[in-house]
N, C-alpha and C. Protein backbone atom coordinates (compact mmCIF):
# COMPACT_ATOMS: atom_id res chain seq x y z
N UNK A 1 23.36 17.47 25.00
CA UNK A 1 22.00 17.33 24.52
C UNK A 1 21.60 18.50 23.63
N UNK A 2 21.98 20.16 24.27
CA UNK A 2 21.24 21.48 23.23
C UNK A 2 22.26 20.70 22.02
N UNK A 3 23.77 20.36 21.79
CA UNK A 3 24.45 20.05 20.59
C UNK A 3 23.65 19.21 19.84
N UNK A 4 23.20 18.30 20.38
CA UNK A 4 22.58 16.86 19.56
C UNK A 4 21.05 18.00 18.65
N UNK A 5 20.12 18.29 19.62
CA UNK A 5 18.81 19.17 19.16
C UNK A 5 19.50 19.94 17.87
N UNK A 6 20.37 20.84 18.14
CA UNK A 6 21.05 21.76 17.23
C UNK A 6 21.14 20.90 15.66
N UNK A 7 21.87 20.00 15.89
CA UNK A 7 22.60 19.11 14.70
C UNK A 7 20.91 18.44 14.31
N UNK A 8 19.83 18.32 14.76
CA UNK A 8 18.64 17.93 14.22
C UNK A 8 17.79 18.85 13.52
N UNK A 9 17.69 20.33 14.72
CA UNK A 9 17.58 21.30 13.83
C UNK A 9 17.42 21.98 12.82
N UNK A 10 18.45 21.71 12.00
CA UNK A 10 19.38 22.50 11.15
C UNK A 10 18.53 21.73 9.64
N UNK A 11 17.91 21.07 9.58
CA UNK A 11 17.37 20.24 8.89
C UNK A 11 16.32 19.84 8.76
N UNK A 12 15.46 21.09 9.91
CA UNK A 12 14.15 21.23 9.58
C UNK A 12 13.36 22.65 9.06
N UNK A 13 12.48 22.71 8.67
CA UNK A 13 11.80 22.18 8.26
C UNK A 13 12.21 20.66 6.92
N UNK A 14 11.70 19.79 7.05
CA UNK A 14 12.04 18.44 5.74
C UNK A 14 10.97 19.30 4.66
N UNK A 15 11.74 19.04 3.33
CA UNK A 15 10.83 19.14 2.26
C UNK A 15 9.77 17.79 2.57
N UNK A 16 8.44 17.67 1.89
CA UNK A 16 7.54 16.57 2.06
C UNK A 16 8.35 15.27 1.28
N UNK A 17 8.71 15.50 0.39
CA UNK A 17 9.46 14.10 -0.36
C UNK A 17 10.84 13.56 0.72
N UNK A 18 11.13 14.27 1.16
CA UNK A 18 12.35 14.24 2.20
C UNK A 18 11.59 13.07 3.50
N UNK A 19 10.93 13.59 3.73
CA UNK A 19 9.67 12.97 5.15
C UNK A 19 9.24 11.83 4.83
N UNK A 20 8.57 11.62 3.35
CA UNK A 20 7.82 10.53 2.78
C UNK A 20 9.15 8.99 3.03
N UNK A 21 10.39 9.52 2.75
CA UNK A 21 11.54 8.56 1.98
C UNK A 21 11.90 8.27 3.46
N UNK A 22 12.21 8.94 4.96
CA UNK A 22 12.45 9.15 6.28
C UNK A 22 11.35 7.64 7.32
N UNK A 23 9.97 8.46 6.49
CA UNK A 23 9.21 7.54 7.13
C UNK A 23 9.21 6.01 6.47
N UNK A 24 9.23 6.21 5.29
CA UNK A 24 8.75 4.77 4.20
C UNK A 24 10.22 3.83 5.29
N UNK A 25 11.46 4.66 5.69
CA UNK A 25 12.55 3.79 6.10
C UNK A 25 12.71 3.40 7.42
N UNK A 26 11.77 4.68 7.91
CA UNK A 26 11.67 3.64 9.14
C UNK A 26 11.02 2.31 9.83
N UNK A 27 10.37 1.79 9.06
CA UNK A 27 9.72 0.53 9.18
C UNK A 27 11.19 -0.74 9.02
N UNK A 28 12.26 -0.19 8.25
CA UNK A 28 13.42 -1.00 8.46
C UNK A 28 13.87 -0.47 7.04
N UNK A 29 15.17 -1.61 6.55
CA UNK A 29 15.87 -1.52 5.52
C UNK A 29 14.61 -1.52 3.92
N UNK A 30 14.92 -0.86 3.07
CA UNK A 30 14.31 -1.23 1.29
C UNK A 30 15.28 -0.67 0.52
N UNK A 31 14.99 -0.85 -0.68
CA UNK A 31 15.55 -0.89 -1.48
C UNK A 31 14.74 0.15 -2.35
N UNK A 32 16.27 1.01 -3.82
CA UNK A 32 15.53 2.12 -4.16
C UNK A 32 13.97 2.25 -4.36
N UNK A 33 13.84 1.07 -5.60
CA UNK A 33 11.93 1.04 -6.08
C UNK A 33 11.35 0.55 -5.29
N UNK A 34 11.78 -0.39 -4.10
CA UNK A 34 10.07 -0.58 -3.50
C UNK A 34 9.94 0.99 -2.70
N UNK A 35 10.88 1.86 -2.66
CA UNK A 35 10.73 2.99 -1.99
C UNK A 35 9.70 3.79 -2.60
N UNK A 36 10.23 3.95 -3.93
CA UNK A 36 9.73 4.85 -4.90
C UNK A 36 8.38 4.60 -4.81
N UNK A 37 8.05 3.20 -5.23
CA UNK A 37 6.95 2.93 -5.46
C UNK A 37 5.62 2.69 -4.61
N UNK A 38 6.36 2.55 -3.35
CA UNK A 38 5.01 3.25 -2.05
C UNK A 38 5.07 4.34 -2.23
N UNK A 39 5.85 5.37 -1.95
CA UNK A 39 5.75 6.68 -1.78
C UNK A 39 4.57 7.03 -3.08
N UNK A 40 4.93 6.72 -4.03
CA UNK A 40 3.84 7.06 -5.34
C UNK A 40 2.79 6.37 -5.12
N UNK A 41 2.67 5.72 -4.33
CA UNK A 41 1.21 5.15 -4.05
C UNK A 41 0.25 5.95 -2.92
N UNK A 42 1.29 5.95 -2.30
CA UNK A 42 0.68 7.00 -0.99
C UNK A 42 0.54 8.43 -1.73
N UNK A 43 1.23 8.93 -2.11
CA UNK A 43 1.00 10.41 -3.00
C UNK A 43 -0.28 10.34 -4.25
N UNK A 44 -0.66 9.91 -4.32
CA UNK A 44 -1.63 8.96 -5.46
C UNK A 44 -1.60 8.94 -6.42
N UNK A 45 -0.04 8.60 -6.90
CA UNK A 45 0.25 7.85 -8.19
C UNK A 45 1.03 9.07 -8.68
N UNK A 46 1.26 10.02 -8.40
CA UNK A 46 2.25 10.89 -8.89
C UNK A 46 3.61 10.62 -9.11
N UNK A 47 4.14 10.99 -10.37
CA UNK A 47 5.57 10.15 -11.29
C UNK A 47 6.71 10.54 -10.31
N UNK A 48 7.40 9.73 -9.43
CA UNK A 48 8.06 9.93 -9.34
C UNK A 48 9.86 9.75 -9.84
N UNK A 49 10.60 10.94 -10.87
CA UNK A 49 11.80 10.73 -11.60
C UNK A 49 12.80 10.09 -10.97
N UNK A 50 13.34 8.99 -11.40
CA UNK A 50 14.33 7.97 -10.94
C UNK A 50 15.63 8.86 -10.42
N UNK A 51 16.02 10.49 -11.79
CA UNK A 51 17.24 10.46 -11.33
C UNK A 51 17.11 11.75 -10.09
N UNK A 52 15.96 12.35 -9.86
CA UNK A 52 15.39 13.32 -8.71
C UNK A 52 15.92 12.21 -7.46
N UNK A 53 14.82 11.17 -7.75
CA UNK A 53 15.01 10.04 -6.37
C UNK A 53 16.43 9.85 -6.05
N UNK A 54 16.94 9.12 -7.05
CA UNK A 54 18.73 8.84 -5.74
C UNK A 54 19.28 10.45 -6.00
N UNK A 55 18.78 11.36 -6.38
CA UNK A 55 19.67 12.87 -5.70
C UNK A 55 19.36 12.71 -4.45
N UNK A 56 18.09 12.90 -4.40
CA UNK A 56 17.77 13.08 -2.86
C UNK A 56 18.06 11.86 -1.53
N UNK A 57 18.07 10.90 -2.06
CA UNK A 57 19.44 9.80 -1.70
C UNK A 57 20.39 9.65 -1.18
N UNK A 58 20.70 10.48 -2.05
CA UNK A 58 22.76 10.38 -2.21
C UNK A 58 22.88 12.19 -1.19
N UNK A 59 21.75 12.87 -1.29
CA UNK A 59 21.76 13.92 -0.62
C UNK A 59 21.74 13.57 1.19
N UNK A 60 20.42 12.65 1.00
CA UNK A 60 20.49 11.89 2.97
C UNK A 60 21.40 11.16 2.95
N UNK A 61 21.73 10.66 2.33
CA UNK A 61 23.29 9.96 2.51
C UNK A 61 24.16 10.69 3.02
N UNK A 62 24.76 11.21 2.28
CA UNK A 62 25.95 12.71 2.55
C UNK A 62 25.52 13.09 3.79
N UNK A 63 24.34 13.57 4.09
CA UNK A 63 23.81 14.32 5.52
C UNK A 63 23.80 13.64 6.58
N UNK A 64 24.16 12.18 6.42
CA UNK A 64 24.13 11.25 7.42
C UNK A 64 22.87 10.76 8.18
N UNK A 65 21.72 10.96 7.22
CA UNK A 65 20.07 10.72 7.93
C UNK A 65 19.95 9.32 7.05
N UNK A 66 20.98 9.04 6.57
CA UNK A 66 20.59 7.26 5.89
C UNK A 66 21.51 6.67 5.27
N UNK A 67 21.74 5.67 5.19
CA UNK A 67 23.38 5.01 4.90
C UNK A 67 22.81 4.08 4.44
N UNK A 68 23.61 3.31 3.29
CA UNK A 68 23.45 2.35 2.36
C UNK A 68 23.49 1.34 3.92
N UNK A 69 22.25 -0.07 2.99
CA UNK A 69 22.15 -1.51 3.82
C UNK A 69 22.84 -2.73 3.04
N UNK A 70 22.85 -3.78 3.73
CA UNK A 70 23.28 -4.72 2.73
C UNK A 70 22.30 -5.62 2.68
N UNK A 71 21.62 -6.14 1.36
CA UNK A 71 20.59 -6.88 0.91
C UNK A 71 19.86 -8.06 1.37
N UNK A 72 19.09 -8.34 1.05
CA UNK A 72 18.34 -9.45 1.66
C UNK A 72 19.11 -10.51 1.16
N UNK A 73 19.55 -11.69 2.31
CA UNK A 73 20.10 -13.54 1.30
C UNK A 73 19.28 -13.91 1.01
N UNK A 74 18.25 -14.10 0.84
CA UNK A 74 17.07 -14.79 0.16
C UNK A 74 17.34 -13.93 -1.34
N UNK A 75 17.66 -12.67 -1.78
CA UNK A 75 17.30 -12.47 -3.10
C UNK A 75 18.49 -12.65 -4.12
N UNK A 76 17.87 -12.72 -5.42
CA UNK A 76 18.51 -13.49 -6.91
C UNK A 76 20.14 -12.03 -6.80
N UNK A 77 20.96 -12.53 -6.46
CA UNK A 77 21.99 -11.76 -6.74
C UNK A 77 22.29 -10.91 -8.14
N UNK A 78 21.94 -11.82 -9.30
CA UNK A 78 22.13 -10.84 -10.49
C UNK A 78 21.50 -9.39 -10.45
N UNK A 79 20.18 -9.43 -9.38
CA UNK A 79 19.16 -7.95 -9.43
C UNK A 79 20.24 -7.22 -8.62
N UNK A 80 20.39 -5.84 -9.04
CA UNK A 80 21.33 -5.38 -8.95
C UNK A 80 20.17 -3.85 -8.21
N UNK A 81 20.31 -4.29 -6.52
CA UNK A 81 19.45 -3.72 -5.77
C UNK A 81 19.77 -2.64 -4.66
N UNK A 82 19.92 -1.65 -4.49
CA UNK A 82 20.94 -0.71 -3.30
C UNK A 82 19.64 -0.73 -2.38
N UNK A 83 20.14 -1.18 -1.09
CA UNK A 83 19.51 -0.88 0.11
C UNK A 83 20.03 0.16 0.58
N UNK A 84 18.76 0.88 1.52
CA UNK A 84 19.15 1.97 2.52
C UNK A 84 18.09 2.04 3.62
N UNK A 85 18.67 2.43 4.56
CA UNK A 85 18.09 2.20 6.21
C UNK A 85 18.64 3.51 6.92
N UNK A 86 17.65 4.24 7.79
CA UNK A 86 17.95 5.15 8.82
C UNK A 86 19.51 5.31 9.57
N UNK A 87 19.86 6.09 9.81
CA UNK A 87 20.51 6.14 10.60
C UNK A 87 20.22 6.60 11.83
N UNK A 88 20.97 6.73 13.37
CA UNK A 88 20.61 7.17 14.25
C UNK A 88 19.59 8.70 14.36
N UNK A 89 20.52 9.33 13.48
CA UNK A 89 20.49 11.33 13.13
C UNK A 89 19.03 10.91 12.38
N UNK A 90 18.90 10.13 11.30
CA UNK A 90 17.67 10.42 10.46
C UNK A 90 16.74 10.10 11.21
N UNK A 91 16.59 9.17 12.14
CA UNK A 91 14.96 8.50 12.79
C UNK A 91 15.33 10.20 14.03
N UNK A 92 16.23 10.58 14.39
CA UNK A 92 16.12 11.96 15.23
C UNK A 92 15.22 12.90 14.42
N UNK A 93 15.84 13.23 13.04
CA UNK A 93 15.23 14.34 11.93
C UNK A 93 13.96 13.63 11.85
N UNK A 94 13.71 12.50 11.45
CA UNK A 94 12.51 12.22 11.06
C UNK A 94 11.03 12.38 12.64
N UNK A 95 12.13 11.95 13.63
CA UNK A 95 10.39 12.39 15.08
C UNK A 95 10.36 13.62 14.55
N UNK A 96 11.88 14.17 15.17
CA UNK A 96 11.93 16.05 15.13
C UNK A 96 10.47 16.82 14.59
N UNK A 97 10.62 16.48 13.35
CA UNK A 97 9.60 16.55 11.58
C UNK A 97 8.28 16.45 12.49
N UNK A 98 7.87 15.28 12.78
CA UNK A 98 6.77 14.69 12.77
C UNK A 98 6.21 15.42 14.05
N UNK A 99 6.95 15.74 14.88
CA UNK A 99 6.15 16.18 16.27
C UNK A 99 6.20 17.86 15.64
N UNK A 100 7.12 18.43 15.23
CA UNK A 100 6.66 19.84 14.41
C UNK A 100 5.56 19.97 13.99
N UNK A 101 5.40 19.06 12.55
CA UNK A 101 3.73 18.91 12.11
C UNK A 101 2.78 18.70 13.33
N UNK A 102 3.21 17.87 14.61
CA UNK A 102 1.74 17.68 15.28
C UNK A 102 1.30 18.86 15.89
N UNK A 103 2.78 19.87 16.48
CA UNK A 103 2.10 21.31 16.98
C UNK A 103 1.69 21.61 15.82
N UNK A 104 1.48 21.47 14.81
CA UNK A 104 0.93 22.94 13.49
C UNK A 104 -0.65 22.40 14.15
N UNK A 105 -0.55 21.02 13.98
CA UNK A 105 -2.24 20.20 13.65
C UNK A 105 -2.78 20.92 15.14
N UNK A 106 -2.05 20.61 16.03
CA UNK A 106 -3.25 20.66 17.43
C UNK A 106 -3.30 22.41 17.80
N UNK A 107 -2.60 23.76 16.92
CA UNK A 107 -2.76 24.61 17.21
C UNK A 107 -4.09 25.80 16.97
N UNK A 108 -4.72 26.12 17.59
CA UNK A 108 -6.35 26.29 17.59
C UNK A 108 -6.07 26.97 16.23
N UNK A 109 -5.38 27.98 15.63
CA UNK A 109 -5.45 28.55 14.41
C UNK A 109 -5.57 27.84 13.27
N UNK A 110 -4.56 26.35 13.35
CA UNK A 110 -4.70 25.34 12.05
C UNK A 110 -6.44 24.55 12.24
N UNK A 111 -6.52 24.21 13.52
CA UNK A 111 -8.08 23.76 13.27
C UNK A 111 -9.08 24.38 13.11
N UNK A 112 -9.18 26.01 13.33
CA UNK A 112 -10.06 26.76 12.85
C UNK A 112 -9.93 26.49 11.18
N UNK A 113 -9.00 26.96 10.38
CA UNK A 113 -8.61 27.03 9.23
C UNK A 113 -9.56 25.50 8.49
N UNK A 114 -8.94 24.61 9.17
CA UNK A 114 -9.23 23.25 8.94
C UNK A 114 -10.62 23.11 8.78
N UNK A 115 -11.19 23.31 10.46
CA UNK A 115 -12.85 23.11 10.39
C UNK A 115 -13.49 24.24 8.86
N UNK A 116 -13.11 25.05 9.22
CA UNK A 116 -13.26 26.00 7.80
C UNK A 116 -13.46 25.25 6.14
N UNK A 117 -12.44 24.77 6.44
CA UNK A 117 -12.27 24.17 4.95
C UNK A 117 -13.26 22.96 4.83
N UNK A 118 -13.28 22.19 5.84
CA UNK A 118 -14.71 21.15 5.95
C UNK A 118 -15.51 21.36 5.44
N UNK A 119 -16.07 22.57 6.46
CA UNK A 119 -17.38 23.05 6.03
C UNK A 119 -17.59 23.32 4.26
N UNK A 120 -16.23 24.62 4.02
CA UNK A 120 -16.81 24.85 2.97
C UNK A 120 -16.64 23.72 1.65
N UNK A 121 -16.03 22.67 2.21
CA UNK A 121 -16.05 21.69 1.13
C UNK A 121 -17.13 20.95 1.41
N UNK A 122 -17.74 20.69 2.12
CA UNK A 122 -19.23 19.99 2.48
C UNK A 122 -20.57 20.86 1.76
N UNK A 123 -20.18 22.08 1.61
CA UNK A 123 -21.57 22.90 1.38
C UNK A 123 -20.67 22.83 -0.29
N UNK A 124 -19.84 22.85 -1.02
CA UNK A 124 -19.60 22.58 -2.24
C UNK A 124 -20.13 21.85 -2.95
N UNK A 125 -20.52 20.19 -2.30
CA UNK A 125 -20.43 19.21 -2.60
C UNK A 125 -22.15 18.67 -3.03
């Protein structure tokens, strides 16, 4: 078990684009652009570069946090579409991630900071 934690570890902190592509996959298998193109929706509309995207790809690939899928039978075979889906290690990296961020959120120093920033964006406004 400390081996398994270790090997999850090692791979955190996730950059945010790393997390965004982790989570968008865990809902199941997609394909590169419908990836791209939530993630840029959720980020709010910020460009995201095609050949940045499969680096970081072909990077969780290699790392073993996501492995190519094989496509939907319902779709037109000529579209020439690469699926990818979690692997065991990535939905590990990806809680790992996510429960990290929740200690930052519930630690009295980030919600002081936080309530802080409320305020002074409320009296800005």
């Amino acid at each position: 078990m400390a081996q398994d934690r270790d090997r999850v570890d090692r791979f955190l902190p996730l950059k945010p684009f790393v997390l965004d592509v982790l989570l968008e996959l865990a809902d199941g298998k997609r394909h590169g652009w419908s990836l791209i193109r939530d993630i840029q929706q959720r980020d709010g509309g910020d460009r995201i570069l095609p050949t940045n995207f499969y680096r970081t790809l072909r990077a969780l690939r290699d790392d073993g946090l996501i492995e190519e899928a094989t496509g939907d039978s319902n779709e037109d075979p000529s579209e020439r579409r690469q699926y990818f889906s979690l692997t065991s290690l990535g939905t590990k990296v990806a809680r790992a991630e996510v429960k990290r961020l929740e200690a930052l959120v519930v630690d009295p120093r980030v919600r002081k900071l936080l309530k802080g920033r409320l305020r002074a964006g409320a009296s800005a406004g």
